[in-house]
PDB file of N, CA and C in Angstrom:
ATOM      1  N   UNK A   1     -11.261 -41.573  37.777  1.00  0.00           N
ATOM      2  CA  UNK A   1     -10.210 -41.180  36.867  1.00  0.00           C
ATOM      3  C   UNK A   1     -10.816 -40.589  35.605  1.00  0.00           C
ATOM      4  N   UNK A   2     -10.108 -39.540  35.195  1.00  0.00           N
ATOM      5  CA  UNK A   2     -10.843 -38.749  34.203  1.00  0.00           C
ATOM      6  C   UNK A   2      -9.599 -39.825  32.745  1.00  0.00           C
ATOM      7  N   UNK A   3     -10.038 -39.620  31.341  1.00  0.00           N
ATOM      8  CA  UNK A   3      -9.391 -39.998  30.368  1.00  0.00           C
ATOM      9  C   UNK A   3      -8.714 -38.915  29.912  1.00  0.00           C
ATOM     10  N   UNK A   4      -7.000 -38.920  29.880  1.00  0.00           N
ATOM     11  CA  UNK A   4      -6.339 -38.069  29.178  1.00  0.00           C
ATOM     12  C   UNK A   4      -6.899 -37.406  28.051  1.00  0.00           C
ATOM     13  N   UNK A   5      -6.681 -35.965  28.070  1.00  0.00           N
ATOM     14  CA  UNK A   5      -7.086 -35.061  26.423  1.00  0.00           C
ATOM     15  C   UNK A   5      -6.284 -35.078  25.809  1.00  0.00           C
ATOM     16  N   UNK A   6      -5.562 -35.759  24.879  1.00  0.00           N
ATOM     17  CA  UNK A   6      -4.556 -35.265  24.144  1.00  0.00           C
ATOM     18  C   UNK A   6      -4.437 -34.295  23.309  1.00  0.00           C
ATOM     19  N   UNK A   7      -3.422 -33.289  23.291  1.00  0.00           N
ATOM     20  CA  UNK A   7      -3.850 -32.404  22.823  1.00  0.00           C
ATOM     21  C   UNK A   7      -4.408 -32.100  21.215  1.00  0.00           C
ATOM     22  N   UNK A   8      -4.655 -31.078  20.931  1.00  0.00           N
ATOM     23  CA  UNK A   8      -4.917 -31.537  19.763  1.00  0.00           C
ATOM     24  C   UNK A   8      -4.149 -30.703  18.806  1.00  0.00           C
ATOM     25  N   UNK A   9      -3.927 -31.254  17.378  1.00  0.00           N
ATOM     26  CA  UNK A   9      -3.116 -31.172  16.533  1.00  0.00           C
ATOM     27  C   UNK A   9      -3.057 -29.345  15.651  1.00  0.00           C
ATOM     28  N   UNK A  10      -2.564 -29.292  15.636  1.00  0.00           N
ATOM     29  CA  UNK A  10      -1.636 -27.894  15.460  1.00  0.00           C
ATOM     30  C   UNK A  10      -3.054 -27.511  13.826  1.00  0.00           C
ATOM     31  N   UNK A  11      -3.942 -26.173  14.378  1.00  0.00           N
ATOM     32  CA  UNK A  11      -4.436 -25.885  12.802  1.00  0.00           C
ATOM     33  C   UNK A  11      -3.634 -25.860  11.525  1.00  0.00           C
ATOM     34  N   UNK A  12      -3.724 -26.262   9.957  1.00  0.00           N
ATOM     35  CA  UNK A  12      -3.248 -26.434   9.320  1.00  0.00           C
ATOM     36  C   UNK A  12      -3.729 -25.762   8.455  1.00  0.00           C
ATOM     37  N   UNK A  13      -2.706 -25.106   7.044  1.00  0.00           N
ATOM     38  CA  UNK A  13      -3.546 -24.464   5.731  1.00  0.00           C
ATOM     39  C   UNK A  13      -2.575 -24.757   5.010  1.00  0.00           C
ATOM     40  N   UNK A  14      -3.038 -24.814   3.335  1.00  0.00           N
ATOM     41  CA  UNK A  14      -2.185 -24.919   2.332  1.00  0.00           C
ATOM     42  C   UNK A  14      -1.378 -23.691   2.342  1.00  0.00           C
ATOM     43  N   UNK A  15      -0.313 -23.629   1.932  1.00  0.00           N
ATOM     44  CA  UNK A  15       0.933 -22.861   1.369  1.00  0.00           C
ATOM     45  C   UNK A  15      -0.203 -22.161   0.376  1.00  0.00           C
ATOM     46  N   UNK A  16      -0.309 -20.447   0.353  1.00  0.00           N
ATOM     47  CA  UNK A  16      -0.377 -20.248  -1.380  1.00  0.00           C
ATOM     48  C   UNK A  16       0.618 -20.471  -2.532  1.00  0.00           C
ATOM     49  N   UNK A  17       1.408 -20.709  -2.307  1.00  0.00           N
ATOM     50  CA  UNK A  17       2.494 -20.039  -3.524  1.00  0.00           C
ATOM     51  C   UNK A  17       2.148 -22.039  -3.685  1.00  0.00           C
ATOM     52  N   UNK A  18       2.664 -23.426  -3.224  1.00  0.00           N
ATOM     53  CA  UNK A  18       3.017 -24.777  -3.327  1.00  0.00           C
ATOM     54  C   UNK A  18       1.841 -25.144  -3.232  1.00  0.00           C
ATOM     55  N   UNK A  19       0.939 -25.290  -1.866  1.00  0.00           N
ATOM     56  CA  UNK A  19      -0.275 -25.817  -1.660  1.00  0.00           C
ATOM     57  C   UNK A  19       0.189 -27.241  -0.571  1.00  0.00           C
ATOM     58  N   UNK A  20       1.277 -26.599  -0.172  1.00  0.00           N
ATOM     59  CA  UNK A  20       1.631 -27.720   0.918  1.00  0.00           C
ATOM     60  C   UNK A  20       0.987 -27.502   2.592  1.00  0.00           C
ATOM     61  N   UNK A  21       0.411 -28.288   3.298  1.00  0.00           N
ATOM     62  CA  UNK A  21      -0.122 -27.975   4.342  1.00  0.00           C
ATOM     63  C   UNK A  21       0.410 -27.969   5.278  1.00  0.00           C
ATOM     64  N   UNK A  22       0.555 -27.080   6.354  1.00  0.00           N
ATOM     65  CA  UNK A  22       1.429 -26.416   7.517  1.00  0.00           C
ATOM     66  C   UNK A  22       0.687 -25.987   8.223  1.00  0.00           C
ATOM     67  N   UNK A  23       1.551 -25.881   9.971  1.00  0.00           N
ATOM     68  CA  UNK A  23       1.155 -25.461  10.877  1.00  0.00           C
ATOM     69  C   UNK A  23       0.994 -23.697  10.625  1.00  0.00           C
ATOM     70  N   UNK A  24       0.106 -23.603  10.991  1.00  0.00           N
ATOM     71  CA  UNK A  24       0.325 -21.757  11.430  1.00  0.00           C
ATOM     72  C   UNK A  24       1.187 -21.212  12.803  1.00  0.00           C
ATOM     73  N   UNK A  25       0.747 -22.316  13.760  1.00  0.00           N
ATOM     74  CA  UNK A  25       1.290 -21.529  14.818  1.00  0.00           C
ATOM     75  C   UNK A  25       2.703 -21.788  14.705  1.00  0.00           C
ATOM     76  N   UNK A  26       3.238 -20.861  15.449  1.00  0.00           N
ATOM     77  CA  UNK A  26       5.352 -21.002  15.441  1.00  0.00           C
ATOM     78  C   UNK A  26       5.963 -20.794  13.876  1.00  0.00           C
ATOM     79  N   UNK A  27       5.055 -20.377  13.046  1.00  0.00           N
ATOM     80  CA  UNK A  27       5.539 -20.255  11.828  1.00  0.00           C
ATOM     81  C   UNK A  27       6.055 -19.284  11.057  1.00  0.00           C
ATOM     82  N   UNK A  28       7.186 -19.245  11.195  1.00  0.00           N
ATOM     83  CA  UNK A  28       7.690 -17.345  11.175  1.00  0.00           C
ATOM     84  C   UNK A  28       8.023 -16.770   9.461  1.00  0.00           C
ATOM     85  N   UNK A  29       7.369 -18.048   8.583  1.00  0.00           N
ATOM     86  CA  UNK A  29       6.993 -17.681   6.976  1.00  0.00           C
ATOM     87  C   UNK A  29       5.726 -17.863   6.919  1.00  0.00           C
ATOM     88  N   UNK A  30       4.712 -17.655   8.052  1.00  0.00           N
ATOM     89  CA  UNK A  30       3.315 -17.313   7.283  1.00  0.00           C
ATOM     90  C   UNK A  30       2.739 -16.465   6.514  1.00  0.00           C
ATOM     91  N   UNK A  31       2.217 -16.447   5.899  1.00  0.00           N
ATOM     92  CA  UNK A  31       1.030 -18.080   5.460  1.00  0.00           C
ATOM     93  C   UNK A  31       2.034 -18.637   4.611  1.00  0.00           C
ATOM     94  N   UNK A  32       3.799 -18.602   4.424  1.00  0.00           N
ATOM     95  CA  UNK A  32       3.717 -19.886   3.699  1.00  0.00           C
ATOM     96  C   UNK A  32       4.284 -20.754   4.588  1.00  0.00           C
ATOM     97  N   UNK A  33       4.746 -21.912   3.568  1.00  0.00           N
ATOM     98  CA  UNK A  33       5.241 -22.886   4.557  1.00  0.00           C
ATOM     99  C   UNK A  33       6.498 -22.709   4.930  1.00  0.00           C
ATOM    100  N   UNK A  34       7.378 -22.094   4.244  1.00  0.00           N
ATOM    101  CA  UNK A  34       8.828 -21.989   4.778  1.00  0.00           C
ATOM    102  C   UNK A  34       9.572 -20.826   3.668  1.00  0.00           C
ATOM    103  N   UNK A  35      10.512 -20.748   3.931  1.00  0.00           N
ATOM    104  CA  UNK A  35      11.083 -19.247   3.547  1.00  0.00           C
ATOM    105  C   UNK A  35      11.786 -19.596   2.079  1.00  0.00           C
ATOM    106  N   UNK A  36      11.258 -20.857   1.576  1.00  0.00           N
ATOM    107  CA  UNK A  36      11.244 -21.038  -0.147  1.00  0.00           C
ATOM    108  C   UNK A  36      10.454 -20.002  -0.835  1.00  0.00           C
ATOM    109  N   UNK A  37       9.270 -20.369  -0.316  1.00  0.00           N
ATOM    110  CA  UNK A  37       8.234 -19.837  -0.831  1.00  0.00           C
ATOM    111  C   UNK A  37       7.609 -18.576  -0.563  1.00  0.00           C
ATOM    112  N   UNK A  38       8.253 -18.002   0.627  1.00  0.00           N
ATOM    113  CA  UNK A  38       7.895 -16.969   0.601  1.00  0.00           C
ATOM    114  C   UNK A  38       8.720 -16.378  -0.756  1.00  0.00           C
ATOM    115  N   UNK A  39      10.001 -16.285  -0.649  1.00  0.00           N
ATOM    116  CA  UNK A  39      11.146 -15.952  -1.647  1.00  0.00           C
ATOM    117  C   UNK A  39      10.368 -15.864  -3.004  1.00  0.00           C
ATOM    118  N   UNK A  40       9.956 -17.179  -3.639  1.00  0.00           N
ATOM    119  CA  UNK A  40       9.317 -17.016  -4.983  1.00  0.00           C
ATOM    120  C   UNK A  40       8.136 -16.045  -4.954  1.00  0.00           C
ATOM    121  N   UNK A  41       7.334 -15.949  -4.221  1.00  0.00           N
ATOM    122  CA  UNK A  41       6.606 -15.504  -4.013  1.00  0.00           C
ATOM    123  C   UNK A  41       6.697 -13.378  -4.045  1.00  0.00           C
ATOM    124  N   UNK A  42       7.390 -13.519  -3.399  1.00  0.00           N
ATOM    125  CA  UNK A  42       8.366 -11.953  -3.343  1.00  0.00           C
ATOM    126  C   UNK A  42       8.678 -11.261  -4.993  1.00  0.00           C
ATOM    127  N   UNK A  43       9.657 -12.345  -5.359  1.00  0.00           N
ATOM    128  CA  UNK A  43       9.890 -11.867  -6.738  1.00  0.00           C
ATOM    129  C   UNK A  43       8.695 -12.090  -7.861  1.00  0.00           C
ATOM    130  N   UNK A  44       7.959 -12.826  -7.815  1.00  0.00           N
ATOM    131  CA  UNK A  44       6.567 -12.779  -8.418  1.00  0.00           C
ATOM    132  C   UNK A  44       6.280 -11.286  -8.479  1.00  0.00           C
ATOM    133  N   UNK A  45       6.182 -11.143  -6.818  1.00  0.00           N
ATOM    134  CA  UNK A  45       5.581  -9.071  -6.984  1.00  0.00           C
ATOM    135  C   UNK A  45       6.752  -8.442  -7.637  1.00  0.00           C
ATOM    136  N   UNK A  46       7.773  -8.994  -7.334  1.00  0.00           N
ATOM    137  CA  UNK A  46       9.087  -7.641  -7.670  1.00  0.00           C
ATOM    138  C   UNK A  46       9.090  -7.693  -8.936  1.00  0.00           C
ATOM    139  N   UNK A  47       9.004  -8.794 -10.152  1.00  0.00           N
ATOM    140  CA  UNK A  47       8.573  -9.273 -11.304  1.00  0.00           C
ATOM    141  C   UNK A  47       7.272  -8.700 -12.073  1.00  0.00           C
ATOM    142  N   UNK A  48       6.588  -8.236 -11.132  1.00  0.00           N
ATOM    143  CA  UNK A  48       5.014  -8.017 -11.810  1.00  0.00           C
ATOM    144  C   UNK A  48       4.136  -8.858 -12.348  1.00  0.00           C
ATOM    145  N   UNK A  49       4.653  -9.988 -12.014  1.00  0.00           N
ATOM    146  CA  UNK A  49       3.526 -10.839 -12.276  1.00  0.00           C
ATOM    147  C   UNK A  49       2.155 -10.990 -11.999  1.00  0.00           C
ATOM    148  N   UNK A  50       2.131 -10.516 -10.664  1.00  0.00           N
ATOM    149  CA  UNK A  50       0.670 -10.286 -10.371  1.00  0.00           C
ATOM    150  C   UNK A  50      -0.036  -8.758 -10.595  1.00  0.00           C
ATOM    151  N   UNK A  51      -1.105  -9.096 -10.875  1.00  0.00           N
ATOM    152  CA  UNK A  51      -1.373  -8.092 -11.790  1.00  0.00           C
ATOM    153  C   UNK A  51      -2.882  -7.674 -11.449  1.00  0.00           C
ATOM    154  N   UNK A  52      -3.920  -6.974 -11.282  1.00  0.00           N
ATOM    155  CA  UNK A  52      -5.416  -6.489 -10.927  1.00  0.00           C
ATOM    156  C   UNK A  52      -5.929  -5.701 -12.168  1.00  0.00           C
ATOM    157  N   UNK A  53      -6.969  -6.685 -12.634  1.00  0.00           N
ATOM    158  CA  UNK A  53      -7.878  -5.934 -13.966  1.00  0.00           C
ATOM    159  C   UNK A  53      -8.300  -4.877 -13.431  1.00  0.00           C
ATOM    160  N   UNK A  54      -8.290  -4.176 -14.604  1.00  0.00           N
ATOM    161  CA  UNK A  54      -8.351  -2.467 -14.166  1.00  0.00           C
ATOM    162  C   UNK A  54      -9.070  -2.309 -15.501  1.00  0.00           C
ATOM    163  N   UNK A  55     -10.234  -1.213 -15.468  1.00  0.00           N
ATOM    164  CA  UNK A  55     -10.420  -0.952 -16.710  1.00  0.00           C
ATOM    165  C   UNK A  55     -10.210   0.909 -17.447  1.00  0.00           C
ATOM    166  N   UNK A  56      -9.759   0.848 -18.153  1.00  0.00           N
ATOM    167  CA  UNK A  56      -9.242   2.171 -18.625  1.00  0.00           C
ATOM    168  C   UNK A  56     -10.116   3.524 -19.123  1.00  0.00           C
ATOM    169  N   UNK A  57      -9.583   4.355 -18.076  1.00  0.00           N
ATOM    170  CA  UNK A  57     -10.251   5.272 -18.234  1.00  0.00           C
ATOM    171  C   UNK A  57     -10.199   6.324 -19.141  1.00  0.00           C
ATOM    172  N   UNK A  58     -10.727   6.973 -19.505  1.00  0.00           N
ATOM    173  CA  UNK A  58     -11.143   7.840 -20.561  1.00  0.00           C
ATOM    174  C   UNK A  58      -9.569   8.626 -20.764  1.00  0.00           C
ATOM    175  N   UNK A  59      -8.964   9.343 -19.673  1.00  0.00           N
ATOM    176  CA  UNK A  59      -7.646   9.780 -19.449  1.00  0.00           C
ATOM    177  C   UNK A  59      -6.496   9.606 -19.677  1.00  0.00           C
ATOM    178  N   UNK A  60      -6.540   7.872 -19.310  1.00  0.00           N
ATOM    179  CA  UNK A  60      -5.255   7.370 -18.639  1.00  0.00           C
ATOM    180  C   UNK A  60      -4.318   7.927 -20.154  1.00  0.00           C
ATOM    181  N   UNK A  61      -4.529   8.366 -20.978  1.00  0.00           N
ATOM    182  CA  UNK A  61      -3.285   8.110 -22.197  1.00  0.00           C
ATOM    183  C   UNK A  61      -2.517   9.896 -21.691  1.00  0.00           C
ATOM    184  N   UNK A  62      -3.273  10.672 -20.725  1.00  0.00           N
ATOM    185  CA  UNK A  62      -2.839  11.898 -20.392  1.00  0.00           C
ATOM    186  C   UNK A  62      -2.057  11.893 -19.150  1.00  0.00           C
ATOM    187  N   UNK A  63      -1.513  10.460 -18.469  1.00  0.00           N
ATOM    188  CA  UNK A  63      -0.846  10.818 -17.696  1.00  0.00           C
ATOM    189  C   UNK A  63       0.282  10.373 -17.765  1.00  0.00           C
TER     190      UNK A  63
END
């Protein structure tokens, strides 16, 4: 008799937006955990909150 494998437990990652840990697979708000957070997350961009240092070029006041 061989010993049952049980299977094994579903990979997990924190949420970015909460930091709550969730399955990936079957998860149809990945990477977050559920369609809260995607939501906040959304208006963050639509908001401009997130933002990429940029440094200014000699120009930019000509466009």
């Amino acid at each position: 008799m061989t010993p049952s494998n049980p299977s094994p437990l579903p990979k997990t990652y924190p949420c970015p937006q909460c930091g709550t840990h969730t399955a990936w697979q079957d998860n149809k708000s990945k990477p977050f955990c559920g369609e809260r957070c995607k939501l906040i997350d959304l208006g963050a961009w639509a908001s401009e909150e997130y933002t990429l240092p940029a440094e200014v070029s000699p120009f930019s006041d000509e466009l």
